[in-house]
Protein backbone atom coordinates (compact mmCIF):
# COMPACT_ATOMS: atom_id res chain seq x y z
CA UNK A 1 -5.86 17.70 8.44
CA UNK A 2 -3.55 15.51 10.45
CA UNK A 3 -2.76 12.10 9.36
CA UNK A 4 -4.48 9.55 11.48
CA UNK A 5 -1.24 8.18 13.78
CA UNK A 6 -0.67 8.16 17.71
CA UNK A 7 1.71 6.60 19.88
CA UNK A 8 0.11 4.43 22.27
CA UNK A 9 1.48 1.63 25.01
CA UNK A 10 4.75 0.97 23.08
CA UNK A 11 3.10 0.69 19.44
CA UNK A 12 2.34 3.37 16.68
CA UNK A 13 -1.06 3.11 15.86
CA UNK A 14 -2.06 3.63 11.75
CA UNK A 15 -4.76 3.98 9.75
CA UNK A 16 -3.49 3.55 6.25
CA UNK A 17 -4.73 2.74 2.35
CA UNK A 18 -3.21 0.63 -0.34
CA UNK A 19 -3.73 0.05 -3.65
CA UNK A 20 -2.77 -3.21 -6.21
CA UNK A 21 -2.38 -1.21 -8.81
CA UNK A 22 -2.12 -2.97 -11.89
CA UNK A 23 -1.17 -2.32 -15.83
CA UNK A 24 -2.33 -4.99 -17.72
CA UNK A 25 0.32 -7.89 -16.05
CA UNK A 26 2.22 -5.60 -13.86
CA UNK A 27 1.85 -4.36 -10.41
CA UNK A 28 3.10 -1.14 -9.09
CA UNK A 29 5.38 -1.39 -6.22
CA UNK A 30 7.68 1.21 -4.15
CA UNK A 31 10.43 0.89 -1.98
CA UNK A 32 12.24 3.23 0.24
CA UNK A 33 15.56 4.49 -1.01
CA UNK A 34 18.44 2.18 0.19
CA UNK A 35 15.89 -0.91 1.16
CA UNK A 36 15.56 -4.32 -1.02
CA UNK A 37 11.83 -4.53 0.08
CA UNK A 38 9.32 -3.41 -1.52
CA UNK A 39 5.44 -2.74 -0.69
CA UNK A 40 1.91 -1.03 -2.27
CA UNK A 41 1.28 2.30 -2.79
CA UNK A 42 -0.78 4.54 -0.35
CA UNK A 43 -0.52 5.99 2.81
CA UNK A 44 -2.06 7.45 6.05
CA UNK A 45 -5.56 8.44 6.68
CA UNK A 46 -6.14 12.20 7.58
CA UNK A 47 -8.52 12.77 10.19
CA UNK A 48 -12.27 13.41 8.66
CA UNK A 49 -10.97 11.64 5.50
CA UNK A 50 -12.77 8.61 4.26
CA UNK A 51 -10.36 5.88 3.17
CA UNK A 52 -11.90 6.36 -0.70
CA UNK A 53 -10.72 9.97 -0.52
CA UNK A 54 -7.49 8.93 1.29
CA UNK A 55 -6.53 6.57 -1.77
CA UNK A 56 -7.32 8.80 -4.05
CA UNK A 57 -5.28 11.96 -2.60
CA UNK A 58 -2.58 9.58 -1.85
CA UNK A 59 -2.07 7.81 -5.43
CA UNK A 60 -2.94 10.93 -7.26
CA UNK A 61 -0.11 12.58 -5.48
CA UNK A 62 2.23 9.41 -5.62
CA UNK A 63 1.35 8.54 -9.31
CA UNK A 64 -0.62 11.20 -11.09
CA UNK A 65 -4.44 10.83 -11.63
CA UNK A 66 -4.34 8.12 -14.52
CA UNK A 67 -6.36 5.38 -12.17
CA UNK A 68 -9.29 3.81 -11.90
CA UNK A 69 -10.46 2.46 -8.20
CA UNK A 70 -12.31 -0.80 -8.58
CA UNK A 71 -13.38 -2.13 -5.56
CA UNK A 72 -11.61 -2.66 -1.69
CA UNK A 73 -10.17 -5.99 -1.64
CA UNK A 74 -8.60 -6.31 1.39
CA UNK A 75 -8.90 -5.17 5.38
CA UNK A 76 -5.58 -5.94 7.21
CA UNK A 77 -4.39 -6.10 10.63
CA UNK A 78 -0.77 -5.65 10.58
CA UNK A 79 1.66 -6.02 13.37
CA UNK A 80 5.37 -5.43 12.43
CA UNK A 81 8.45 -4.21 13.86
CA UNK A 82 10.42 -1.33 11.78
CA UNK A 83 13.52 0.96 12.94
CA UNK A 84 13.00 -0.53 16.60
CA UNK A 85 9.30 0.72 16.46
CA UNK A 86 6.08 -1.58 17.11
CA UNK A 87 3.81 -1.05 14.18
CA UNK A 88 0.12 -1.89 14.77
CA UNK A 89 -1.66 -0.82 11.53
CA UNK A 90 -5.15 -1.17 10.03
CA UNK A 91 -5.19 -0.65 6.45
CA UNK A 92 -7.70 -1.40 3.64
CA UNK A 93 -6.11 -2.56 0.05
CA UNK A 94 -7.49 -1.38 -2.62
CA UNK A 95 -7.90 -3.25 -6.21
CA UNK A 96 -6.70 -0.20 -8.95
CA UNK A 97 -6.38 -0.05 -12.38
CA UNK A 98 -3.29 2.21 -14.44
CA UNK A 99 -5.26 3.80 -17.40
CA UNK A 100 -2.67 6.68 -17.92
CA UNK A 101 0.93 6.57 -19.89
CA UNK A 102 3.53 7.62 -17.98
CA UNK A 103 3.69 7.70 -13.82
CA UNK A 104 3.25 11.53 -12.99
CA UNK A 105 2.83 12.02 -9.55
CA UNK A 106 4.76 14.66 -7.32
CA UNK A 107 8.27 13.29 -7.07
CA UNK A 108 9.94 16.01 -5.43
CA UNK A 109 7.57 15.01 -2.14
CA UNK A 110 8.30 11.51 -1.40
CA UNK A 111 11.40 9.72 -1.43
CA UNK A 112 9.80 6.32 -2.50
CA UNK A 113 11.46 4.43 -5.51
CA UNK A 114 8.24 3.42 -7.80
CA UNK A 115 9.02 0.44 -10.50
CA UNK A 116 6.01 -2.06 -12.56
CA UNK A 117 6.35 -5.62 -12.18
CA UNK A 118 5.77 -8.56 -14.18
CA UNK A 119 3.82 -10.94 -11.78
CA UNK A 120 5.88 -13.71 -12.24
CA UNK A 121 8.27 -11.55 -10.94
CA UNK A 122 7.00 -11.66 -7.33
CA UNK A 123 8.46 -14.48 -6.49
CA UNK A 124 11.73 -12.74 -6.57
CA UNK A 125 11.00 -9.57 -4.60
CA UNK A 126 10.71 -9.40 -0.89
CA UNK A 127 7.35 -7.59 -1.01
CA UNK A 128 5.84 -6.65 2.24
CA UNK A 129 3.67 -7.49 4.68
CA UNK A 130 4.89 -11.16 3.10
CA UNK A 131 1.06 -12.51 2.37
CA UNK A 132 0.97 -9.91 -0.25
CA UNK A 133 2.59 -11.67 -3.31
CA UNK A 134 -0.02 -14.52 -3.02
CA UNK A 135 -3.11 -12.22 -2.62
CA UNK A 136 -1.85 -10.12 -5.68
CA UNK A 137 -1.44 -13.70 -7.74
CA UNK A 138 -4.30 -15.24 -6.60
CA UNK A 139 -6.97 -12.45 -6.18
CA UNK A 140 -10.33 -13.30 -4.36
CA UNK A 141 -13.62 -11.80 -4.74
CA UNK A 142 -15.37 -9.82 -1.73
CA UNK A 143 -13.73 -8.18 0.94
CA UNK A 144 -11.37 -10.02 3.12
CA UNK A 145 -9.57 -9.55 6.14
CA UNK A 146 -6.67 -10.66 7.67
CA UNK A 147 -5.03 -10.72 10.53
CA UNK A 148 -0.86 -10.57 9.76
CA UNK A 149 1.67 -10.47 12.67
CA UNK A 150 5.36 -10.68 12.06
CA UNK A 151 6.23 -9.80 15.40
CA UNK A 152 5.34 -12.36 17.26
């Protein structure tokens, strides 16, 4: 399966999950090697994958299989600039629980940093997209969806 990206009128297109995965009153964040930002687990969505199946393939292979998926929390229109590349992605955030010891996921495949937070830590971090922090602080109940552009 291919994952669910295409090039189109100047922007990449994605179709991506996240997860908030928590450990009692930490989050899990990552952060690519040599960046001071950091931002939620997940990834793309393979074609003829669900995005339930997509998180779990994704965090399993990230983290290990020591998660529980509670509910999706979030739908989010994102429109960023990275590397001199329009981003326009659509990706649904997942609320997660960490149930296992140790993070065991496959290391040797992705180059992301992984790290737990305190929450009152958040404040400190440049997490992205930026409407993250308060959304992880301050969760709301049913699905919501927002619209985020930083490149205006």
């Amino acid at each position: 399966m291919t994952d669910i990206t295409v090039d189109l009128n100047g922007y990449r297109v994605n179709l991506r999950v996240a997860a908030i995965v928590t450990r009692g009153a930490e989050v899990l964040l990552c952060r690519p090697p040599g960046h001071d930002w950091w931002f939620l687990p997940g990834g793309r969505i393979k074609t003829n994958e669900d995005s339930h199946i997509a998180l779990r393939r994704e965090l399993t292979e990230e983290i290990g299989p020591g998660f529980e998926v509670i509910r999706p929390a979030i739908i989010v229109e994102n429109f960023f600039d990275l590397d001199g590349r329009h981003f326009h992605e659509i990706c649904t955030i997942f609320e997660v629980a960490w149930n296992g010891g140790e993070l065991n996921g496959n290391p040797e495949q992705y180059e992301e940093v992984f790290a737990w937070f305190p929450r009152e830590q958040l404040a400190d971090l440049v997490l992205k997209p930026d409407f993250i922090k308060e959304t992880i602080l301050k969760p709301r109940p049913g699905l919501e969806l927002i619209v985020n552009r930083e490149n205006h």
